[in-house]
N, C-alpha and C. Protein backbone atom coordinates (compact mmCIF):
# COMPACT_ATOMS: atom_id res chain seq x y z
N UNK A 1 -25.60 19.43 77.14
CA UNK A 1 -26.05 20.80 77.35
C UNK A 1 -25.32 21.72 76.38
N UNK A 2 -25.98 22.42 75.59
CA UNK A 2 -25.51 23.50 74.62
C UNK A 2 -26.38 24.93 75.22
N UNK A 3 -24.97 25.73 75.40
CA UNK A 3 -25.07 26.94 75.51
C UNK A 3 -24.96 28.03 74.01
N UNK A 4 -25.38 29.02 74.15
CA UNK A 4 -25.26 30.06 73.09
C UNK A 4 -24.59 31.08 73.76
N UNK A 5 -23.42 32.22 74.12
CA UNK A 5 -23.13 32.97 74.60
C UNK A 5 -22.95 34.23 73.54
N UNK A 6 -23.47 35.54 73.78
CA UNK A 6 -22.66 36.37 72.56
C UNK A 6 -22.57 37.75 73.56
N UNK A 7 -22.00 38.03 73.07
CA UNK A 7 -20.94 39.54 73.39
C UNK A 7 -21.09 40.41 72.13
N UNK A 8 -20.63 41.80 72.85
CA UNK A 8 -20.56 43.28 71.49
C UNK A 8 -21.42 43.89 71.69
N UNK A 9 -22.81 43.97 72.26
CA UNK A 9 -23.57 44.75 72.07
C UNK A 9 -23.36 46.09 72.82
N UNK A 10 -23.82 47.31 72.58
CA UNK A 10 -23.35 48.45 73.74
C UNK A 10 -24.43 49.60 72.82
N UNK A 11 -23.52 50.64 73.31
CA UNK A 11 -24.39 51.99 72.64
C UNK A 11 -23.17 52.53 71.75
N UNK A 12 -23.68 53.26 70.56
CA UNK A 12 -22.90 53.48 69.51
C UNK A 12 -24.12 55.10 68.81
N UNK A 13 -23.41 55.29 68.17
CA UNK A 13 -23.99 56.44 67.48
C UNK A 13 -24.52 56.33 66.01
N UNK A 14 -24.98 57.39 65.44
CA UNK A 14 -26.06 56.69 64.49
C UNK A 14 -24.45 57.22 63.60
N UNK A 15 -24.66 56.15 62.24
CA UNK A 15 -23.40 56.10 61.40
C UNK A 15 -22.28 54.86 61.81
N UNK A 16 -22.30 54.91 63.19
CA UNK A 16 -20.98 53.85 63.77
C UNK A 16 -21.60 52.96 63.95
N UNK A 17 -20.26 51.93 63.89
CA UNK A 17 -20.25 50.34 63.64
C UNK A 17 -20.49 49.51 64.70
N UNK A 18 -20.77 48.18 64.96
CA UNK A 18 -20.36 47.53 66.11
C UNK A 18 -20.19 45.97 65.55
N UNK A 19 -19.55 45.12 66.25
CA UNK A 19 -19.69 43.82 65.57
C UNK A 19 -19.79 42.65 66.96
N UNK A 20 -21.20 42.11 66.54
CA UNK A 20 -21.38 40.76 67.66
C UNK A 20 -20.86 39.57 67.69
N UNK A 21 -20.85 38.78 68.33
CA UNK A 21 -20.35 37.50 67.88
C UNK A 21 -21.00 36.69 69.22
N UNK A 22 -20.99 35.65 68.71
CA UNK A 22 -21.90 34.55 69.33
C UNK A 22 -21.18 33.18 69.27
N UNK A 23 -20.83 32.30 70.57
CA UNK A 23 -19.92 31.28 70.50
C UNK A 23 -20.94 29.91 71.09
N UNK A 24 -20.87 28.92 70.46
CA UNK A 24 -21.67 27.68 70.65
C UNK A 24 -20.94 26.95 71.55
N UNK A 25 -21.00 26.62 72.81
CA UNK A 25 -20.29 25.70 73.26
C UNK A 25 -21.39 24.01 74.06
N UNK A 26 -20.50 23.04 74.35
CA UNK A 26 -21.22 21.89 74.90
C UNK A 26 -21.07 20.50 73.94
N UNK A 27 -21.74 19.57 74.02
CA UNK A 27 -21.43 18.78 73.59
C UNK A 27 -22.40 18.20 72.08
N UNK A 28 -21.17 19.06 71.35
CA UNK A 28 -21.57 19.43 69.90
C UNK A 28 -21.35 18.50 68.80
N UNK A 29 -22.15 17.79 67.71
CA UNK A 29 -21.68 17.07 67.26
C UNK A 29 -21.62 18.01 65.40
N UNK A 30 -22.60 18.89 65.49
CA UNK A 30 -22.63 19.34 64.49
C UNK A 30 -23.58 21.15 64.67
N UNK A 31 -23.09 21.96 63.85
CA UNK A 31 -23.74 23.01 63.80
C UNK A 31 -24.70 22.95 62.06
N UNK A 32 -25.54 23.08 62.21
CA UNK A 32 -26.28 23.58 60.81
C UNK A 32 -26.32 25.40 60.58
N UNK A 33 -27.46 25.59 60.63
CA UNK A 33 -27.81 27.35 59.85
C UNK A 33 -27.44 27.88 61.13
N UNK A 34 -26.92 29.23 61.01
CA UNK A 34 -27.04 29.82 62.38
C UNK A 34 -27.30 31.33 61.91
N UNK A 35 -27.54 32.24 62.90
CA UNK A 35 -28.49 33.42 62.45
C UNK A 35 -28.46 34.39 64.02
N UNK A 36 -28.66 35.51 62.95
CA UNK A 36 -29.47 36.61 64.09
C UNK A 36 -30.34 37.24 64.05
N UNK A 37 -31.30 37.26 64.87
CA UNK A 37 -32.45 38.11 65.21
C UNK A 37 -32.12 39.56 65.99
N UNK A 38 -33.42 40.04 65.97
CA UNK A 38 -33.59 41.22 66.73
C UNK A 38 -35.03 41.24 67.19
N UNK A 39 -35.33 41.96 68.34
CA UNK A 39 -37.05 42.46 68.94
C UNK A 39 -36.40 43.60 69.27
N UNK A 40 -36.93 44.58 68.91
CA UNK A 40 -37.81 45.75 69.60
C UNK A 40 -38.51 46.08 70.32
N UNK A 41 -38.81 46.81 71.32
CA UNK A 41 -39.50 46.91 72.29
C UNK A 41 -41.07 47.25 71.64
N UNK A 42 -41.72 46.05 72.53
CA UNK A 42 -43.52 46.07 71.55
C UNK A 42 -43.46 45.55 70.43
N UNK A 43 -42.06 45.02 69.74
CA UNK A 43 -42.35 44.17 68.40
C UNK A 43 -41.78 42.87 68.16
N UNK A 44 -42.10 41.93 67.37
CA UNK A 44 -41.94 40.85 67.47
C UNK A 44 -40.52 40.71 67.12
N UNK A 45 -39.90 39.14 66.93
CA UNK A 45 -38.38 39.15 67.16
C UNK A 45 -38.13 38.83 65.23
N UNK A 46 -37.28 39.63 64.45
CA UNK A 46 -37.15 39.38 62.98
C UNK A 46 -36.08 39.23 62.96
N UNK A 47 -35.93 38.00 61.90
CA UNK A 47 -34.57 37.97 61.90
C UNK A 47 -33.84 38.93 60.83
N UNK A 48 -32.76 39.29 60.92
CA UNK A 48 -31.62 39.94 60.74
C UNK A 48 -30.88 39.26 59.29
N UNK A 49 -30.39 38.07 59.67
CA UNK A 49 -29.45 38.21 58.73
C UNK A 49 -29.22 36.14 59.03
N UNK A 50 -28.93 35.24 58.05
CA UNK A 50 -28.68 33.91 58.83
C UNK A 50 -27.38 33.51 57.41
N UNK A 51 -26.74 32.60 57.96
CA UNK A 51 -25.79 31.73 57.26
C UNK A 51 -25.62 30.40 57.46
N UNK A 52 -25.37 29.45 56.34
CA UNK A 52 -25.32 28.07 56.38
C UNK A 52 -24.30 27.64 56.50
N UNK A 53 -23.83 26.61 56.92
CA UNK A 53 -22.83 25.92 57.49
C UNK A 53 -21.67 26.00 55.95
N UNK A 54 -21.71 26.00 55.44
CA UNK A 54 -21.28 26.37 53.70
C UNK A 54 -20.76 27.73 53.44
N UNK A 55 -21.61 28.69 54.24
CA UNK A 55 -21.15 29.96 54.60
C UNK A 55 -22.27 31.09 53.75
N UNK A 56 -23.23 30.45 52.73
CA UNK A 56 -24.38 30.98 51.95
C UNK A 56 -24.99 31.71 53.20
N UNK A 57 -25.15 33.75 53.09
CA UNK A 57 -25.54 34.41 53.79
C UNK A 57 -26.81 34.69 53.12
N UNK A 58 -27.65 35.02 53.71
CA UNK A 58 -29.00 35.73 53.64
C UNK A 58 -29.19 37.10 54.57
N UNK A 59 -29.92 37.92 53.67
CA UNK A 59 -30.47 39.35 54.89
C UNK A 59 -31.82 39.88 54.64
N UNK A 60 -32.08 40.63 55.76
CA UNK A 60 -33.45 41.13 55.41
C UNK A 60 -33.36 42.20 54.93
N UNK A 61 -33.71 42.92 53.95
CA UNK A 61 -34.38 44.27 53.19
C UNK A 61 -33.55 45.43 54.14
N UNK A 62 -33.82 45.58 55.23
CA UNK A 62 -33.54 46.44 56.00
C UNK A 62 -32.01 47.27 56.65
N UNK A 63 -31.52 45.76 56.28
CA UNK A 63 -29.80 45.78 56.52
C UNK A 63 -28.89 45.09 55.43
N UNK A 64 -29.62 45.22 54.57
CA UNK A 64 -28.46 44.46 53.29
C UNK A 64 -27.47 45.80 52.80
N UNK A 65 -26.26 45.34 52.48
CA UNK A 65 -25.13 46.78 52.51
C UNK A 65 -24.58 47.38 53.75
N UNK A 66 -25.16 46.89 54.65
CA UNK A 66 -24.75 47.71 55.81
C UNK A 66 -24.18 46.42 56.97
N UNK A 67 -25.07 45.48 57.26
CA UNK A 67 -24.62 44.13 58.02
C UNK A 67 -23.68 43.56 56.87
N UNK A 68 -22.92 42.59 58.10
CA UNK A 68 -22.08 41.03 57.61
C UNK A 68 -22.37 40.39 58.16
N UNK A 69 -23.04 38.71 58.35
CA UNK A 69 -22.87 37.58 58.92
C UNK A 69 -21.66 37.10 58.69
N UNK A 70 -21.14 36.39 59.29
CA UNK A 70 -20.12 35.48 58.90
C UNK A 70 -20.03 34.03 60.29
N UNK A 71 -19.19 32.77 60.39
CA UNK A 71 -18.92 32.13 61.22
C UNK A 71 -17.62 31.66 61.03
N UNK A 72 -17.42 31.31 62.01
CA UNK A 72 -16.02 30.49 62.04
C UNK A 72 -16.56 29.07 62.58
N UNK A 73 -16.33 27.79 61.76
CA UNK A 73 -16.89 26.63 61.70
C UNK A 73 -15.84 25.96 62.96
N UNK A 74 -14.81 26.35 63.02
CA UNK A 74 -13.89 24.69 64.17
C UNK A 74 -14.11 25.85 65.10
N UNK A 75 -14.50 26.88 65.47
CA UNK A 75 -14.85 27.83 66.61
C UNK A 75 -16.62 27.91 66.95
N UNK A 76 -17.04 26.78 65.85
CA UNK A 76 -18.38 27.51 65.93
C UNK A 76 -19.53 28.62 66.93
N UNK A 77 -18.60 29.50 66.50
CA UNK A 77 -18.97 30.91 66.60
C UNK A 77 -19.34 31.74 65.47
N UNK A 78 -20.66 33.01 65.44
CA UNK A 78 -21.50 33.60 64.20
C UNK A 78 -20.54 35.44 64.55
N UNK A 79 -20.77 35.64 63.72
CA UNK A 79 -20.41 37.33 63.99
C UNK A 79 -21.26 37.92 63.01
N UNK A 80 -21.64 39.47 63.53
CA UNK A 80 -22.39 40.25 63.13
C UNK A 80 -21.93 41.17 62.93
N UNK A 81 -21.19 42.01 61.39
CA UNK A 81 -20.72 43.13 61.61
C UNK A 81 -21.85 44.05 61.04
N UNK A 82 -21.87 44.97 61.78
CA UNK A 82 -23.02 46.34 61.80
C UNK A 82 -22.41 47.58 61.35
N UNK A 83 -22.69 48.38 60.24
CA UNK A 83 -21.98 49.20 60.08
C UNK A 83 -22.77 50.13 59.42
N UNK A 84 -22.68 51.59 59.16
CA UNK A 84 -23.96 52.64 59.07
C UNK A 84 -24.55 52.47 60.02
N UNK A 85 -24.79 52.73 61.13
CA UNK A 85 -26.12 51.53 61.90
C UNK A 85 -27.30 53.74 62.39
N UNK A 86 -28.38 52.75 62.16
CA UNK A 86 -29.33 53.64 62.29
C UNK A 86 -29.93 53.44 63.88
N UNK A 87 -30.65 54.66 63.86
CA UNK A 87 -31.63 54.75 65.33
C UNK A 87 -32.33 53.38 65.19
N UNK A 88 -32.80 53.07 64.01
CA UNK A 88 -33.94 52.06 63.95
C UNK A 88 -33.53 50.76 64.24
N UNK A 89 -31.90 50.64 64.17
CA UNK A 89 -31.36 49.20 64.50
C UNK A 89 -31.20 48.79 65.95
N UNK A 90 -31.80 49.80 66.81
CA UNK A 90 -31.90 49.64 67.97
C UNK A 90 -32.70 48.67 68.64
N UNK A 91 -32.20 47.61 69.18
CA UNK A 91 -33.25 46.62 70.19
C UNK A 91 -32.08 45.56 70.56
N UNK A 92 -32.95 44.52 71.15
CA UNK A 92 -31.99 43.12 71.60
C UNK A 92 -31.58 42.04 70.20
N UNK A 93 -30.64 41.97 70.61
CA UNK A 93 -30.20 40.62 69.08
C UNK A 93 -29.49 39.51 69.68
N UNK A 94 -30.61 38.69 68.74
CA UNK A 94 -30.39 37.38 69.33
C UNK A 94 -29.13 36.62 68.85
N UNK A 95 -28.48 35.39 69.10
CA UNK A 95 -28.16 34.58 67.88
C UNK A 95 -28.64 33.01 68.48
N UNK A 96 -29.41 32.37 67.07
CA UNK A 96 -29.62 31.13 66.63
C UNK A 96 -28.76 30.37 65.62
N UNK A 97 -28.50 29.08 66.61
CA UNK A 97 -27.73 28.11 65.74
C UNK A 97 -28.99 26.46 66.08
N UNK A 98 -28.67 25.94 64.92
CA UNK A 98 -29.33 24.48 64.84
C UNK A 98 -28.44 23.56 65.36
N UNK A 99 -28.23 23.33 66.09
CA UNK A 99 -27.18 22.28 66.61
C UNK A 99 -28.06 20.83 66.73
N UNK A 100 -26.68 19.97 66.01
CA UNK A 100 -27.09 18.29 66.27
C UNK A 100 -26.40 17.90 67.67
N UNK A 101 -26.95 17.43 68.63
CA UNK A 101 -25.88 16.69 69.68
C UNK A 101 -26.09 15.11 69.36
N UNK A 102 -25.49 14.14 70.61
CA UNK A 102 -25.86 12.64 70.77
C UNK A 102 -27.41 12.37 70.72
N UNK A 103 -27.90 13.52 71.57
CA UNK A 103 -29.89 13.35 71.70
C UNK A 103 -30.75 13.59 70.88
N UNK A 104 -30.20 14.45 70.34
CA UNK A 104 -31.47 15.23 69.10
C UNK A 104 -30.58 16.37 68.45
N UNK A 105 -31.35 16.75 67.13
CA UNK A 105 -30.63 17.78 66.73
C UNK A 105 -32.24 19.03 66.95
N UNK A 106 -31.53 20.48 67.52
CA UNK A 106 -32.72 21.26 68.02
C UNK A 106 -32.12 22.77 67.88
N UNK A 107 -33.25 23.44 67.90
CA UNK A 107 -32.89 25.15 67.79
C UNK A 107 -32.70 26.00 69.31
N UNK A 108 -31.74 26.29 69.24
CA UNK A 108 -30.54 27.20 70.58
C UNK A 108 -31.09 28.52 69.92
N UNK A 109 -30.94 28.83 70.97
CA UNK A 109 -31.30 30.92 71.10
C UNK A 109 -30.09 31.18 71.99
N UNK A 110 -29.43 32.29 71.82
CA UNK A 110 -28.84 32.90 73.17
C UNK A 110 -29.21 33.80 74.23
N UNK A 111 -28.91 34.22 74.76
CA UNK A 111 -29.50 35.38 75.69
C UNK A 111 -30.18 36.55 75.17
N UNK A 112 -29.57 37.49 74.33
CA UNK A 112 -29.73 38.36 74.07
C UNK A 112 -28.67 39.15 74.23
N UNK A 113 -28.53 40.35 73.31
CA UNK A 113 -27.13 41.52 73.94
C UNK A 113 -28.09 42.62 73.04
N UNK A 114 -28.09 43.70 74.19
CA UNK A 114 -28.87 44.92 73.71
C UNK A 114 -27.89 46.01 72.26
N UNK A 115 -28.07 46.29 71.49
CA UNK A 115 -27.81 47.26 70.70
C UNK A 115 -28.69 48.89 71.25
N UNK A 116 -27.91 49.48 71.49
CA UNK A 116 -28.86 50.89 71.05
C UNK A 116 -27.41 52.01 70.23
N UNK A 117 -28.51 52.74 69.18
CA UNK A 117 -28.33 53.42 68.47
C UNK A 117 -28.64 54.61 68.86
N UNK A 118 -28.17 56.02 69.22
CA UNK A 118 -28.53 57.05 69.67
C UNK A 118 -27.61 58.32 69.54
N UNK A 119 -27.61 59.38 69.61
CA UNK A 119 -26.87 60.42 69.49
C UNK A 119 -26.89 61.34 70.89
């Protein structure tokens, strides 16, 4: 059983920072890409921002300069630092990791942790 747990999300103001982080636990034999999403209320879920086990980050258009991905590999745990953050970065964010176990290797989602942006 692999869990995804992440923490950080809250309410913040438009300009201020916040930073998520997301911890993989269970019986892990390997992590591959791991990543974060976001949905909006009424919109579909996009991802954000993802990194490879190597540490090669990717972002979308929307938050490049302003996000950090990063992980810590013997913690495998993802973090999200958010910084400028706009009204528009407001919704739920996910985090996805590819995990291999003994059974299969398969794609984990976590719960969700709400962001809102507001003044």
């Amino acid at each position: 059983q692999v869990q995804l747990v992440e923490s950080g999300g809250g309410l913040v103001q438009p300009g201020g920072s916040l930073r998520l982080s997301c911890a993989a636990s269970g019986s892990i034999l390997r992590v591959y890409d791991m990543a974060w999403y976001r949905q909006a209320p009424g919109e579909l879920r996009d991802v954000v921002a993802t990194v490879t086990s190597g540490g090669s980050a990717d972002y979308a258009d929307s938050v490049k300069g302003r996000f950090t991905i990063s992980r810590d590999n013997p913690k495998n745990t993802v973090y999200l630092q958010m910084n400028s953050l706009k009204p528009e970065d407001t919704a739920v964010y996910y985090c996805y990791a590819r995990i291999r176990t003994v059974q299969a290797t398969s794609n984990y989602w976590g719960q969700g942790t709400q962001v809102t942006v507001s003044s």
